[in-house]
Protein backbone atom coordinates (compact mmCIF):
# COMPACT_ATOMS: atom_id res chain seq x y z
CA UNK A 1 12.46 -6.61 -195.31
CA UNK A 2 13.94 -9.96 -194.30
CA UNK A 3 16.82 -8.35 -192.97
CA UNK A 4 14.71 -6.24 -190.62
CA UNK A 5 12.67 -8.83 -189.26
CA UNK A 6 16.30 -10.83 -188.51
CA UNK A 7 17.27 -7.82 -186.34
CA UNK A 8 14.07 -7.28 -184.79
CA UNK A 9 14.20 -11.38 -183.19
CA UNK A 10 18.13 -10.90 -182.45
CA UNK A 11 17.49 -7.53 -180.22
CA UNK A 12 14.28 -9.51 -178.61
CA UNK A 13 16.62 -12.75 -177.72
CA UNK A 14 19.29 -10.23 -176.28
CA UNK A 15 16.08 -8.41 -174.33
CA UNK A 16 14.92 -12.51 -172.89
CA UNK A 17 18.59 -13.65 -171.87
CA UNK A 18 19.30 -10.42 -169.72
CA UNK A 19 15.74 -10.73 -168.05
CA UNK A 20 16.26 -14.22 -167.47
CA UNK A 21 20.00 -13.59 -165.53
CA UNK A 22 18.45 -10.39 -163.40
CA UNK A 23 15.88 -13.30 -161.87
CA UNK A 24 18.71 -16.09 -161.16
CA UNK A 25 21.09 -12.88 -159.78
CA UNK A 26 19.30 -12.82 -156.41
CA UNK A 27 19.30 -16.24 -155.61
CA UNK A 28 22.73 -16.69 -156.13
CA UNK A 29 23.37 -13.83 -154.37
CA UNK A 30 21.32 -15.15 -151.26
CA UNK A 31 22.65 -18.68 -151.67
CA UNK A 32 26.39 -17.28 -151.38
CA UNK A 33 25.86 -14.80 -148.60
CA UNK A 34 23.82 -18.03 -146.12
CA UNK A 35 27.13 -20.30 -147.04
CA UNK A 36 29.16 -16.91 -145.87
CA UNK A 37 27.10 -17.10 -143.12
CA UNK A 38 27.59 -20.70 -142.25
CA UNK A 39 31.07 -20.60 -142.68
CA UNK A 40 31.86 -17.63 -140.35
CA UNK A 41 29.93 -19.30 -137.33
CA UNK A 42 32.59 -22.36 -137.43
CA UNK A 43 35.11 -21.20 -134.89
CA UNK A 44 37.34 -24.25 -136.16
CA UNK A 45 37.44 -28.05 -137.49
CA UNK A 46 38.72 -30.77 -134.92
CA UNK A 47 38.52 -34.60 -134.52
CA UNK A 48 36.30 -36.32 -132.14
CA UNK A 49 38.49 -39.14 -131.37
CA UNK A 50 41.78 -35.95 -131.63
CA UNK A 51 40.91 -33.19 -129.92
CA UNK A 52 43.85 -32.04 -130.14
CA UNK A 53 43.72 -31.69 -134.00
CA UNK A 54 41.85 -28.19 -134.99
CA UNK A 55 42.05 -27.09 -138.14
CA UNK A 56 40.79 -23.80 -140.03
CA UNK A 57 38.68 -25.60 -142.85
CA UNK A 58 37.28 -29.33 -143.10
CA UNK A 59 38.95 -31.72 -143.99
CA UNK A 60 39.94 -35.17 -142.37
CA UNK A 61 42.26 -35.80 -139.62
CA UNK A 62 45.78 -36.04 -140.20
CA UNK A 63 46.10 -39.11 -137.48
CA UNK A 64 43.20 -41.26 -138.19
CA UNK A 65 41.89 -40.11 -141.36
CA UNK A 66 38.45 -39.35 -139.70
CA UNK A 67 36.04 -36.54 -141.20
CA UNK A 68 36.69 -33.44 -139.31
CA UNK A 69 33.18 -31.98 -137.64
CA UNK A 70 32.99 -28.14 -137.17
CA UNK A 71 32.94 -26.28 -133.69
CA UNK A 72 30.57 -22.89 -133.40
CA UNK A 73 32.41 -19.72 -132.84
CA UNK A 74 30.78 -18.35 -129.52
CA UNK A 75 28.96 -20.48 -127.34
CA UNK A 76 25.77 -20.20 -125.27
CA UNK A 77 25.11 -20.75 -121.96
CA UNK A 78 26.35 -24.16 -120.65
CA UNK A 79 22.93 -25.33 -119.77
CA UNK A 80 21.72 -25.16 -123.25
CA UNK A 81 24.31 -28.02 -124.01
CA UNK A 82 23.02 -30.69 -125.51
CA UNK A 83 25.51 -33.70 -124.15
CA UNK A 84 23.73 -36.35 -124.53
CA UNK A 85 24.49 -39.43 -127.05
CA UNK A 86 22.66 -42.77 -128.51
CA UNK A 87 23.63 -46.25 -127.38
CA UNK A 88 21.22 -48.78 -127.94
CA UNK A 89 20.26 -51.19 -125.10
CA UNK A 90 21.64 -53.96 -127.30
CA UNK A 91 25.00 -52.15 -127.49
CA UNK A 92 25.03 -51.86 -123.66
CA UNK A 93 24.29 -55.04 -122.78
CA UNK A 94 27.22 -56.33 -125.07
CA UNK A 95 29.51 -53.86 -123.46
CA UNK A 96 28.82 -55.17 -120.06
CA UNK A 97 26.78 -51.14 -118.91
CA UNK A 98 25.43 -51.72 -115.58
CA UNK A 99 24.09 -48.70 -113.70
CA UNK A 100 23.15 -47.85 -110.26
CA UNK A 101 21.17 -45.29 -108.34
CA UNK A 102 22.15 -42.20 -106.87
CA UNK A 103 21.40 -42.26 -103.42
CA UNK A 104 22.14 -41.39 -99.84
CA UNK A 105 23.45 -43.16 -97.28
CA UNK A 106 26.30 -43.51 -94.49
CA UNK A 107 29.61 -43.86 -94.96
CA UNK A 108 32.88 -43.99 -93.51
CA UNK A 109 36.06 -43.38 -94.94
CA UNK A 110 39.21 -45.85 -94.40
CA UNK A 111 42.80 -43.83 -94.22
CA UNK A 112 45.20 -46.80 -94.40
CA UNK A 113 49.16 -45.86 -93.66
CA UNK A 114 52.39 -47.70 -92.87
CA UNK A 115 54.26 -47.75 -89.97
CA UNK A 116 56.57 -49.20 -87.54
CA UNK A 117 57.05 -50.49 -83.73
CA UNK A 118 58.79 -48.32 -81.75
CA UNK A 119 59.58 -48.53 -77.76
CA UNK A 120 56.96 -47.12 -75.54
CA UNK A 121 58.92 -43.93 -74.18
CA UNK A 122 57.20 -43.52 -70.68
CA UNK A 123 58.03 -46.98 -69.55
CA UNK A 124 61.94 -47.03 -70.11
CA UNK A 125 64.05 -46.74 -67.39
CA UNK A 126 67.96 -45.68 -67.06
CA UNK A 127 70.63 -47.31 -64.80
CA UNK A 128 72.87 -44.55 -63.66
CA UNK A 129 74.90 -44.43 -60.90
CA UNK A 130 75.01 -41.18 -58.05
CA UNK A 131 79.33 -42.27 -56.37
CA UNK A 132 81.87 -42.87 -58.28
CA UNK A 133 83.44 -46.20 -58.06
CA UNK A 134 84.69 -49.45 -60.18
CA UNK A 135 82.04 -52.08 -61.93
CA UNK A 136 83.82 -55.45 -60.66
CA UNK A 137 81.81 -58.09 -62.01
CA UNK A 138 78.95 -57.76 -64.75
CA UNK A 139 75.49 -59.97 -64.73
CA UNK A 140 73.59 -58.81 -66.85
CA UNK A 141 76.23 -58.63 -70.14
CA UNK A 142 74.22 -58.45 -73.66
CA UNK A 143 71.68 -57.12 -75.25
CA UNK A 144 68.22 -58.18 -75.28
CA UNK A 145 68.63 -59.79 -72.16
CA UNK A 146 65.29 -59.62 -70.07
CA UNK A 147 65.48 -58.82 -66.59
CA UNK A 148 63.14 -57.96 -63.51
CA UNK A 149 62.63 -55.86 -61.23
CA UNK A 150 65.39 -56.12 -58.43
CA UNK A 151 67.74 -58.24 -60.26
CA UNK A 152 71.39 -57.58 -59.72
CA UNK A 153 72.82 -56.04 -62.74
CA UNK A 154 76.64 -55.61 -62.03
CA UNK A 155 78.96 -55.66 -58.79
CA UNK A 156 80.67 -52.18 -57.72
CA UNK A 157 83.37 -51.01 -55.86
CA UNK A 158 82.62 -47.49 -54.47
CA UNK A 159 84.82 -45.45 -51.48
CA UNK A 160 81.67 -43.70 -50.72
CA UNK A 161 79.30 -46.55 -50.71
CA UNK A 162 81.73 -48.49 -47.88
CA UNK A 163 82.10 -44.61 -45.90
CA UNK A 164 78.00 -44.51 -45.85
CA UNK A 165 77.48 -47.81 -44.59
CA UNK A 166 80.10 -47.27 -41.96
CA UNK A 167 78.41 -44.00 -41.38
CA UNK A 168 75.18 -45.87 -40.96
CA UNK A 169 76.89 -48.68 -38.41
CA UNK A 170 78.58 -46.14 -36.30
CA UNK A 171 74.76 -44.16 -35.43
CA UNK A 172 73.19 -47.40 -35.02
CA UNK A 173 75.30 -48.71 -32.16
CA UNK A 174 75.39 -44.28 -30.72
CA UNK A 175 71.60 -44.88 -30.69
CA UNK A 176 71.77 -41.00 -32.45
CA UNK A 177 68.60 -41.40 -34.35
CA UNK A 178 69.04 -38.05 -36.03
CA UNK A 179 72.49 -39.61 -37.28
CA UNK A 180 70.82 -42.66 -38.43
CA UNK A 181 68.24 -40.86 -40.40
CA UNK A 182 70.63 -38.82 -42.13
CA UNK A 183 72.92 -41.82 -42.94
CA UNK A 184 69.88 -44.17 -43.74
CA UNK A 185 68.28 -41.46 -46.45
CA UNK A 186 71.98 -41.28 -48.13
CA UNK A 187 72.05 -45.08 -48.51
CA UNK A 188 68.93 -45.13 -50.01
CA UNK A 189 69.57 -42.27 -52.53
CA UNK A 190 72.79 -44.03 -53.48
CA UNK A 191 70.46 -46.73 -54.31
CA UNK A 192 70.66 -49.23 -51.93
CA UNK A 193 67.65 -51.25 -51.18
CA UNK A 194 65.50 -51.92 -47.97
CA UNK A 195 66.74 -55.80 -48.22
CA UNK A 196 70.66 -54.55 -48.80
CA UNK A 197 70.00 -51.88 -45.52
CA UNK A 198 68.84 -55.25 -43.40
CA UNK A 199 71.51 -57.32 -44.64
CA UNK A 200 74.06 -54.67 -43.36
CA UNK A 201 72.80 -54.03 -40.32
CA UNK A 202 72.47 -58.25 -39.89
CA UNK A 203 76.34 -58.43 -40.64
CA UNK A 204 77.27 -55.27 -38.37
CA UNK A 205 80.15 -54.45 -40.87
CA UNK A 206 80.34 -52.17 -44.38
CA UNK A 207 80.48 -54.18 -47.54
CA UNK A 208 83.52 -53.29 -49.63
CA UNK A 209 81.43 -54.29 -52.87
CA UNK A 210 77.99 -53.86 -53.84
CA UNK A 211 75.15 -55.06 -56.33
CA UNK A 212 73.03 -52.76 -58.46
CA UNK A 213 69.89 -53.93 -59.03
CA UNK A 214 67.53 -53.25 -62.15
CA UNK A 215 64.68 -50.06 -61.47
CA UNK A 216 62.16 -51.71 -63.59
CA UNK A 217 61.38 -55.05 -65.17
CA UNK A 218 62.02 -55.19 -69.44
CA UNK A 219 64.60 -55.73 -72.20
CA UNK A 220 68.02 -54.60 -72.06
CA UNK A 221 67.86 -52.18 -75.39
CA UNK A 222 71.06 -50.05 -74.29
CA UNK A 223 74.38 -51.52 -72.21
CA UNK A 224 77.52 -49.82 -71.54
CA UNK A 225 78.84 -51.30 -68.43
CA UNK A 226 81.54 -53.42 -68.54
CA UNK A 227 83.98 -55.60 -66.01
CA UNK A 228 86.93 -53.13 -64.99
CA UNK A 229 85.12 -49.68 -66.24
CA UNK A 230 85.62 -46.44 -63.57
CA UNK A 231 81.98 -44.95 -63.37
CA UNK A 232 80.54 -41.64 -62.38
CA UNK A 233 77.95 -39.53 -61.39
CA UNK A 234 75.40 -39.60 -64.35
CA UNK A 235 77.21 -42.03 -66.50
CA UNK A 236 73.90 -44.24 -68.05
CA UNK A 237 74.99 -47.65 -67.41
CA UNK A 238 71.71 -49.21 -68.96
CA UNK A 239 68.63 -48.56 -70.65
CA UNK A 240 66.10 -51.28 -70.09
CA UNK A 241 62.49 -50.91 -72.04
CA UNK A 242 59.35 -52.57 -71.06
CA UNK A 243 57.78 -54.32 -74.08
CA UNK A 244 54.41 -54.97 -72.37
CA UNK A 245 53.00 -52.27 -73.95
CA UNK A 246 54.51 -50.54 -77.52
CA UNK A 247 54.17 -47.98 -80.01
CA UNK A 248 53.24 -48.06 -83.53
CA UNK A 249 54.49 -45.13 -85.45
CA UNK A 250 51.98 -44.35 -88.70
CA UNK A 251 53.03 -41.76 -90.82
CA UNK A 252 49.47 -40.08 -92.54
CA UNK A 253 49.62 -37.32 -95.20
CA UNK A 254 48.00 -34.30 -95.06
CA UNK A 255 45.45 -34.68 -96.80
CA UNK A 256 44.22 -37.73 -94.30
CA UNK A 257 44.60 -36.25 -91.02
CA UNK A 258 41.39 -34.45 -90.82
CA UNK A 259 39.69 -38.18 -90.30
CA UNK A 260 42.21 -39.03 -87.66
CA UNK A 261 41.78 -37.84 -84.53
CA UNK A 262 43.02 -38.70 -80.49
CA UNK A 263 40.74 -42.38 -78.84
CA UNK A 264 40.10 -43.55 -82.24
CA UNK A 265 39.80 -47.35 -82.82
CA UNK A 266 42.51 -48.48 -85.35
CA UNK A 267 43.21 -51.74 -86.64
CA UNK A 268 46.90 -53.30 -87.34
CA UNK A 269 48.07 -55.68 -88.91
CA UNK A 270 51.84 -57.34 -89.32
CA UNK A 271 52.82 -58.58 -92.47
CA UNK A 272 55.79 -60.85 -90.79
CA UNK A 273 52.97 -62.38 -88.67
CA UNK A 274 50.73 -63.72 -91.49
CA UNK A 275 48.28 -60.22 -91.90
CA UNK A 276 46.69 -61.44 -88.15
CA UNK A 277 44.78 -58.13 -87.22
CA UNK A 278 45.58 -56.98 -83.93
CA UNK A 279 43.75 -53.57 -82.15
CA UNK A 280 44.69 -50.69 -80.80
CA UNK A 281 43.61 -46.79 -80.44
CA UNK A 282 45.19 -43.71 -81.21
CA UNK A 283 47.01 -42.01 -78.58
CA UNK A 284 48.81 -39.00 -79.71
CA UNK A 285 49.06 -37.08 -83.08
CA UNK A 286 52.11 -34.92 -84.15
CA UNK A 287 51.28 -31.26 -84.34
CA UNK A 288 54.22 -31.22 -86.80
CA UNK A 289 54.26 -32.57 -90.48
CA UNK A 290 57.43 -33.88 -92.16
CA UNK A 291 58.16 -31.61 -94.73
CA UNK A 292 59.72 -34.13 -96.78
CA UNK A 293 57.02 -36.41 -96.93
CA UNK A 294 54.49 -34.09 -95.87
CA UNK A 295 52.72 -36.60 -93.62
CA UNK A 296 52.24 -36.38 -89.41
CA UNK A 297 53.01 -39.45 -87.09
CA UNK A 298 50.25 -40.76 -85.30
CA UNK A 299 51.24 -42.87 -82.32
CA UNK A 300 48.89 -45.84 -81.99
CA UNK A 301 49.14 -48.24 -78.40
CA UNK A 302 49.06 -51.87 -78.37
CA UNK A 303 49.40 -54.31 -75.86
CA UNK A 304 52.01 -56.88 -76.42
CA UNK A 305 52.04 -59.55 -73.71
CA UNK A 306 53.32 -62.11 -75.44
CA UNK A 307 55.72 -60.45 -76.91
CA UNK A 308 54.87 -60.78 -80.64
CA UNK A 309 55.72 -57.37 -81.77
CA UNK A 310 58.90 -55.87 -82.26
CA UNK A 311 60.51 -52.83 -82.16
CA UNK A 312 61.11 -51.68 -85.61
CA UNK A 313 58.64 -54.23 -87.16
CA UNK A 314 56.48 -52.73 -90.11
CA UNK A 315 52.80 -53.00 -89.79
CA UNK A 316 50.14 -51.91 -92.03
CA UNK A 317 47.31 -49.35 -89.82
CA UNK A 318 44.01 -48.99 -91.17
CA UNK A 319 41.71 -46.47 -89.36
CA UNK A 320 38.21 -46.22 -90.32
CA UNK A 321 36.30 -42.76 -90.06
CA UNK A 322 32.21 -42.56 -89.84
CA UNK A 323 31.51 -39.43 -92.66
CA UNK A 324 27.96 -39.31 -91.51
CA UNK A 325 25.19 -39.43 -94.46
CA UNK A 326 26.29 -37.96 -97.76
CA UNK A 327 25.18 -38.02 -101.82
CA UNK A 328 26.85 -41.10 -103.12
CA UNK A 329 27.59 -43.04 -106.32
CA UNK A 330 29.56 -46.25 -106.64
CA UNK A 331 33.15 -44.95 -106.71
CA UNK A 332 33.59 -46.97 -110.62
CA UNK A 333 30.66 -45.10 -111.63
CA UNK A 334 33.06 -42.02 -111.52
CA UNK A 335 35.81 -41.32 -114.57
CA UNK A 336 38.57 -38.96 -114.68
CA UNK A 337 39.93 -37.19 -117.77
CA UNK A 338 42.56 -34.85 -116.67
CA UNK A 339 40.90 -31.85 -114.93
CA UNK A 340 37.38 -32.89 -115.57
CA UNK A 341 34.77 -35.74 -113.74
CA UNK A 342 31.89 -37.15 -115.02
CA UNK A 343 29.60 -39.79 -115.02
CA UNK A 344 27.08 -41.07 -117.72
CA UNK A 345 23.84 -41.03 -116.98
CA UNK A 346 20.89 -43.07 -118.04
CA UNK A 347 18.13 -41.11 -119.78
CA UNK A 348 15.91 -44.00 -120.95
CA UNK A 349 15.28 -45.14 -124.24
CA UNK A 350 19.20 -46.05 -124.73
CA UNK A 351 20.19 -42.23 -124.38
CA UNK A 352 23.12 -41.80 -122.29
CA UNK A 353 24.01 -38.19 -121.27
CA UNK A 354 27.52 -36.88 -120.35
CA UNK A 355 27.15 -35.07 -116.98
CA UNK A 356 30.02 -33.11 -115.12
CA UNK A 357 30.64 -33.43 -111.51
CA UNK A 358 32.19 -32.41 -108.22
CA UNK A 359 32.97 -34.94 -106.26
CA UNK A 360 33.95 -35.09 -102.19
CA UNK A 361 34.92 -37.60 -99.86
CA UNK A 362 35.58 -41.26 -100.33
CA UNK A 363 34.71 -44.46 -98.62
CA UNK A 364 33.11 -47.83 -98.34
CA UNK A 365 33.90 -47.92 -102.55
CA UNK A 366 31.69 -45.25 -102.70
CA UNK A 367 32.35 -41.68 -103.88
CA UNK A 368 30.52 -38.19 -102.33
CA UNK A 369 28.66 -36.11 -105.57
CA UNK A 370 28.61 -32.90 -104.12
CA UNK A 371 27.59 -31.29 -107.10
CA UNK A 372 26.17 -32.23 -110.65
CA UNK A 373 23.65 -35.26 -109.53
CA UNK A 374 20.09 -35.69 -107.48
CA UNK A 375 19.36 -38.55 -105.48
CA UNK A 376 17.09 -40.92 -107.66
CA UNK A 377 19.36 -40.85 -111.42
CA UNK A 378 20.95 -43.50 -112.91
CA UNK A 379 24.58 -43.40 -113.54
CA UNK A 380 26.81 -45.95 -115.70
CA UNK A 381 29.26 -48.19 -113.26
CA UNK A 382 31.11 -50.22 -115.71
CA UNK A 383 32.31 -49.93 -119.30
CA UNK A 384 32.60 -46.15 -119.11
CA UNK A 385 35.66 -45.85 -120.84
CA UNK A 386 33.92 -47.65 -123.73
CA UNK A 387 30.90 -45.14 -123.09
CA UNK A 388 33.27 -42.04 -123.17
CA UNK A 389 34.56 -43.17 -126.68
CA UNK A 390 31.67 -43.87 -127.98
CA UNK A 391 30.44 -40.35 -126.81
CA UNK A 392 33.80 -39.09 -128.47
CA UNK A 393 32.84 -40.21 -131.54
CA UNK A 394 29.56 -38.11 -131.59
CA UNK A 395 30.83 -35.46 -131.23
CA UNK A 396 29.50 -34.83 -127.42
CA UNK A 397 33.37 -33.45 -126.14
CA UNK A 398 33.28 -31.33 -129.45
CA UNK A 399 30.16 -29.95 -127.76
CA UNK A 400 31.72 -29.64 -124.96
CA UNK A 401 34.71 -28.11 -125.59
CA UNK A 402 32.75 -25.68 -128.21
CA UNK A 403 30.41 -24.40 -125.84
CA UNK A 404 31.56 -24.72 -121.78
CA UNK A 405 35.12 -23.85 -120.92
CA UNK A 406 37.35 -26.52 -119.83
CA UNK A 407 36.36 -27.54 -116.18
CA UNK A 408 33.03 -26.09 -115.85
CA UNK A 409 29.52 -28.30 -114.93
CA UNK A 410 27.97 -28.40 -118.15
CA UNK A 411 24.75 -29.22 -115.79
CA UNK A 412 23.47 -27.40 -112.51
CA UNK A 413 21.37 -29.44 -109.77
């Protein structure tokens, strides 16, 4: 009887313990499969201050020992990005965060280039001779020597010169005007002056030598003529330069030139004459770049009546260019990490949000937002580098990166 009552309380135990395990069974089951779940939404595992690092299960970083944080597999639309990240107003103001408004306003953009002086091509002028003939004596015999208009340069002997004049003698006293015309016009194409065509006809007889005189008032930049030298037709004798007026050659890449264009106001300045600005305008732009440099001249003109600048002297051009209103921030407000730009801004509260932006033209230390802001926010202009580690370590670029390809506005205005 005992014994059957023993049996009876052993099969009822059995009957308990299985009833018990069918009602834990499900929520075991259902606590696995949600951790399944979880698990399979993690794309990967990556550090916020390593990017780089991305791992297939957590962990901690192999470089800095930091907790790995999980990035979702998929990714919604990039307005649904939550970028934003706590520093208190405490934290800021030990950082040194200022901000500034986003606003509108003029500005204009300064393309700074170096150049050089260079001679001012349209007022050079070439001694050449049209006889043939001997130089006997030189006067003007280095160079760099200035000289005016008029001034004798060298003495010649010239066969022709002496048969003109005597050509000129003999239809003056024949009273054959026709003659004389004929023989006055060669003289004076053979460069003899008015005052040389007097003196002759004063002295009644041909000169066996004659001076050359200078075209044109300047510098003597080129000199080839020398006592004793035989001389033709064509042969350039001098090359004197006016340096009244000169060039300055500024070489401006291609990416400039669209703000330079032909009258505009430019300012130079010498370094080897103490920064002094000086101004000028430019006068001509080269239609062709340098391929090597990838850069066009622009010819500036400046007038140098004392003197003070020299041909080949380096000056620094700056040439300012009105942009016209435009979307601005202050150009520190602005940081650049690779392909991306972005500015922090201000959300009140000591909530800082990462924003990504397009930006346009520069000037006046300002920078054109031509996509990303609207006129009125608050962006961070200093300590943003400490900002974007800061919003490294919460995990905003994790965001980021998780949710909004690489380049793309996580924000649309």
């Amino acid at each position: 009887m005992k014994m059957r009552w023993m049996h009876k309380i052993m099969i009822a135990a059995v009957v308990l313990g299985l009833a018990a395990c069918a009602k834990k069974a499900p929520e075991h089951a259902s606590t696995s499969t949600a951790s399944d779940s979880a698990a399979s939404a993690v794309e990967y595992w990556t550090c916020s201050m390593h990017p780089s690092i991305k791992e297939t299960q957590p962990g901690r970083c192999p470089l800095c020992g930091m907790d790995l944080t999980p990035v979702k597999r998929g990714g919604t639309h990039p307005d649904s990005v939550d970028l934003t990240f706590h520093v208190s107003t405490e934290q800021q103001q030990m950082i040194g965060v200022n901000f500034a408004a986003v606003e509108r306003r003029s500005i204009q953009s300064a393309v700074q280039a170096f150049g050089r002086v260079d001679i001012d091509e349209t007022r050079q002028a070439v001694v050449n001779l049209r006889v043939s003939g001997w130089i006997e004596k030189v006067y003007v015999d280095f160079l760099g020597q200035a000289v005016k208009r008029g001034a004798p340069l060298f003495l010649i002997y010239s066969p022709d010169l002496v048969s003109a004049q005597s050509e000129y003698l003999l239809a003056k006293r024949t009273q054959d005007e026709r003659l004389m015309r004929t023989a006055r016009e060669r003289l004076l194409m053979w460069q003899f002056t008015e005052a040389q065509i007097a003196e002759l006809e004063t002295r009644g007889e041909a000169a066996t030598r004659v001076d050359i005189h200078a075209p044109a008032s300047g510098i003597v930049v080129e000199k080839m003529a020398v006592p004793g030298m035989r001389v033709e037709p064509g042969m350039t004798l001098y090359r004197i330069a006016d340096l009244s007026t000169v060039w300055v050659q500024a070489d401006v890449y291609e990416s400039e030139l669209a703000l330079v264009e032909k009258g505009q106001l430019v300012t130079v300045s010498f370094p080897a004459l103490g920064g002094a600005r000086y101004f000028g305008s430019v006068a001509f732009i080269d239609p062709v770049l340098n391929p090597t440099t990838r850069a066009a001249r622009v010819r500036i003109v400046l007038d140098n009546p004392d003197g003070l600048f020299k041909p080949e002297m380096y000056a620094q051009v700056n040439l300012a260019a009105p942009l016209g209103e435009r979307l601005v921030v202050p150009a520190s407000a602005v940081l650049r990490t690779g392909q991306r730009e972005l500015v922090f801004v201000d959300k009140g509260s000591g909530v800082l949000e990462l924003r990504l932006v397009h930006t346009g033209v520069r000037g006046d230390g300002y920078e054109e937002i031509t996509h990303g802001l609207v006129e009125g926010e608050r962006v961070a202009t200093s300590a943003n580098f400490l900002l974007d580690a800061e919003s490294r370590v919460q995990g905003v670029l994790q965001r980021l990166e998780g949710d909004v390809p690489s380049g793309t506005p996580a924000h649309q205005h």
